[in-house]
N, C-alpha and C. Protein backbone atom coordinates (compact mmCIF):
# COMPACT_ATOMS: atom_id res chain seq x y z
N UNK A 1 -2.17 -26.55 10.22
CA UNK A 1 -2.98 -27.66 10.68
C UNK A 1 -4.09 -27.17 11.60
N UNK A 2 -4.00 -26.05 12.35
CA UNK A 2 -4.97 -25.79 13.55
C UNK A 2 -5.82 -25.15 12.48
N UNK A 3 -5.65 -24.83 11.33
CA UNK A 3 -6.85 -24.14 10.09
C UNK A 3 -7.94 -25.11 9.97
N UNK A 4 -7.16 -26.46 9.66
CA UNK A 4 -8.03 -27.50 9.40
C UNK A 4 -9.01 -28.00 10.82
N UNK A 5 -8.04 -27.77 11.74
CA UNK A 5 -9.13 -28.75 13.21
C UNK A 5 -10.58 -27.16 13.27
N UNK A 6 -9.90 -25.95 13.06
CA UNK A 6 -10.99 -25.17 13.24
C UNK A 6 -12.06 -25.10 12.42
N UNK A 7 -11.88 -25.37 11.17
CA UNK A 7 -12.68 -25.87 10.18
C UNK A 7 -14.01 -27.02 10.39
N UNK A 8 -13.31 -28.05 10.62
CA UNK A 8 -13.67 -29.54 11.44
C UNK A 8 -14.81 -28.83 12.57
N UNK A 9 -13.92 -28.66 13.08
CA UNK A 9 -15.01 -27.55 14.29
C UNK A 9 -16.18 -27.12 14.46
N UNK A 10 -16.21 -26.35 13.23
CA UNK A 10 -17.31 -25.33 12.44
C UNK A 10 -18.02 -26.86 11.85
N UNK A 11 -17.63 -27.30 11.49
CA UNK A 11 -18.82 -28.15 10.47
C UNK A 11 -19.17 -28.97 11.49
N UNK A 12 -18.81 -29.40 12.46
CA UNK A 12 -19.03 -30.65 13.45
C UNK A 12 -20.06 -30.02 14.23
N UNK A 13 -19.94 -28.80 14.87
CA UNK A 13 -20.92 -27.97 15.75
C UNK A 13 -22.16 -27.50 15.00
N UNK A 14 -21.72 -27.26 13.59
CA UNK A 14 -22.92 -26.09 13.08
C UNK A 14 -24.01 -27.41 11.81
N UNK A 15 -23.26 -28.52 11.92
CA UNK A 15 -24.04 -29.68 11.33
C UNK A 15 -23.84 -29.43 9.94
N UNK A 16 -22.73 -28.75 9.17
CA UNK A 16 -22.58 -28.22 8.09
C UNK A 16 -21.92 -29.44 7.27
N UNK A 17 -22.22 -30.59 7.06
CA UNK A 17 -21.17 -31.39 6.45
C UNK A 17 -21.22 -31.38 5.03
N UNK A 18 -22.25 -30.77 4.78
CA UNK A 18 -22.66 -30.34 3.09
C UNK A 18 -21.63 -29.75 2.60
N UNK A 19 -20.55 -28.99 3.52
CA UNK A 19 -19.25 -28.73 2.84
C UNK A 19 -18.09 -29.08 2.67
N UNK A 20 -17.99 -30.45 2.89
CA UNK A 20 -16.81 -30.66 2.76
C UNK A 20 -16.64 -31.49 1.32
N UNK A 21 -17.68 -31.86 0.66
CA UNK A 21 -17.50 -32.48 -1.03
C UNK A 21 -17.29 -30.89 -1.56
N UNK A 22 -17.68 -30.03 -1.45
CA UNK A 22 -17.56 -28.88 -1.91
C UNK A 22 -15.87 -28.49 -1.70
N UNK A 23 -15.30 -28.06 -0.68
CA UNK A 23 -14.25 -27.73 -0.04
C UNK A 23 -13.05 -28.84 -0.93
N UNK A 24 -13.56 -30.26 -0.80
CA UNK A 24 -12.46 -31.06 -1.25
C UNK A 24 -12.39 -30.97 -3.01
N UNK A 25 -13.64 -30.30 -3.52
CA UNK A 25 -13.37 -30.18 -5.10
C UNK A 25 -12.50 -29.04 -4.98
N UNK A 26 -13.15 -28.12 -4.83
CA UNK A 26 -11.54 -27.05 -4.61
C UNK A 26 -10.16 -27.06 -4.48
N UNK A 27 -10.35 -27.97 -3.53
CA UNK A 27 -8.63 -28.15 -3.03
C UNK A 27 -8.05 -29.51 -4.27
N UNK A 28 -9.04 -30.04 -4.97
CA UNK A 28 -8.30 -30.90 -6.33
C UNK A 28 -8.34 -30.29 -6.74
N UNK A 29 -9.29 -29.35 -7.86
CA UNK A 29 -8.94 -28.53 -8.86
C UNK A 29 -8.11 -27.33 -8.75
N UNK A 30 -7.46 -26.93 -7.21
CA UNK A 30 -6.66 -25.97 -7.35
C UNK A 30 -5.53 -26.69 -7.54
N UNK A 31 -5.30 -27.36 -7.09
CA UNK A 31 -3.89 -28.67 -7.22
C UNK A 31 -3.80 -29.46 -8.56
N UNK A 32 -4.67 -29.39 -9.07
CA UNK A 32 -4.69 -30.16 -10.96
C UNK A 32 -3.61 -28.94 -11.67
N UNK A 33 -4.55 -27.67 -11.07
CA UNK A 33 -4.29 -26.15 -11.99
C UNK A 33 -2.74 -26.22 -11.62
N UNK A 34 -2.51 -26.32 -10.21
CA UNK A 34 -0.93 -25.83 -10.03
C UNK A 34 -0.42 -26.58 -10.53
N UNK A 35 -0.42 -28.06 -10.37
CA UNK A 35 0.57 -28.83 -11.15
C UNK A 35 0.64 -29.08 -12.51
N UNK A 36 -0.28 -28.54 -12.96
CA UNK A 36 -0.24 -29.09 -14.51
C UNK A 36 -0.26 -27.64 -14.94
N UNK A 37 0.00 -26.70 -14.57
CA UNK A 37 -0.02 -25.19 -15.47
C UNK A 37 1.25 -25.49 -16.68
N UNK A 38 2.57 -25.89 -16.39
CA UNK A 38 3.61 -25.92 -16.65
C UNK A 38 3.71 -26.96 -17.95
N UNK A 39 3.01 -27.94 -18.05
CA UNK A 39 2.76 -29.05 -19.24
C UNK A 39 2.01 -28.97 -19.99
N UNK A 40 1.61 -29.63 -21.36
CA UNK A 40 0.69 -29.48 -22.38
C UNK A 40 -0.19 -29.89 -21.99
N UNK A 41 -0.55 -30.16 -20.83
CA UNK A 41 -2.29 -30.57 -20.08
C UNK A 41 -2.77 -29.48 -19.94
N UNK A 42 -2.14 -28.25 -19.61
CA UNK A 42 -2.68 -26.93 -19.10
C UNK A 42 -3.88 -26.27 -20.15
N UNK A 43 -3.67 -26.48 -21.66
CA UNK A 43 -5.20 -26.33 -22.24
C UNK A 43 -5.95 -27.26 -22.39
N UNK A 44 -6.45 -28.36 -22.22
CA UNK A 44 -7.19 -29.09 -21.56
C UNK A 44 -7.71 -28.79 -20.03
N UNK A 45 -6.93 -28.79 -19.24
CA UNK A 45 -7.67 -28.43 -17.92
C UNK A 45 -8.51 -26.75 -18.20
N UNK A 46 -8.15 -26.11 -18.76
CA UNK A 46 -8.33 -24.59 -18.62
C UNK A 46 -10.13 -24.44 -19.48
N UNK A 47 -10.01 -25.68 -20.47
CA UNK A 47 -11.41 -25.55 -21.11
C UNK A 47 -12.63 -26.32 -20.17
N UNK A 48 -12.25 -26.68 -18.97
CA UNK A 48 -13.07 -27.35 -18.13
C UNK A 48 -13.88 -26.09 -17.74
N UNK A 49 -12.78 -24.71 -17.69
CA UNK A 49 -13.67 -23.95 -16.94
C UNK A 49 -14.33 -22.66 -17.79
């Protein structure tokens, strides 16, 4: 959790908020990939990229 407030931090001070739509696609599409590696969704998601 103190990853995230230092994060917060950085974007709050340095006026960077341009990253956090960025940051939050990441953290879905790494979480689509993990959960669905294991099911027949996994070639479908994989031709996205």
């Amino acid at each position: 959790m103190d990853f995230l407030k230092d994060l917060w931090g950085f974007m709050k001070e340095r006026k960077k908020f341009w990253l956090l739509p960025i940051i939050l696609s990441l953290l879905l599409f790494g979480t689509l990939i993990v959960f669905s590696s294991g099911t027949a969704i996994a070639p479908f998601i994989y031709t996205l990229f």
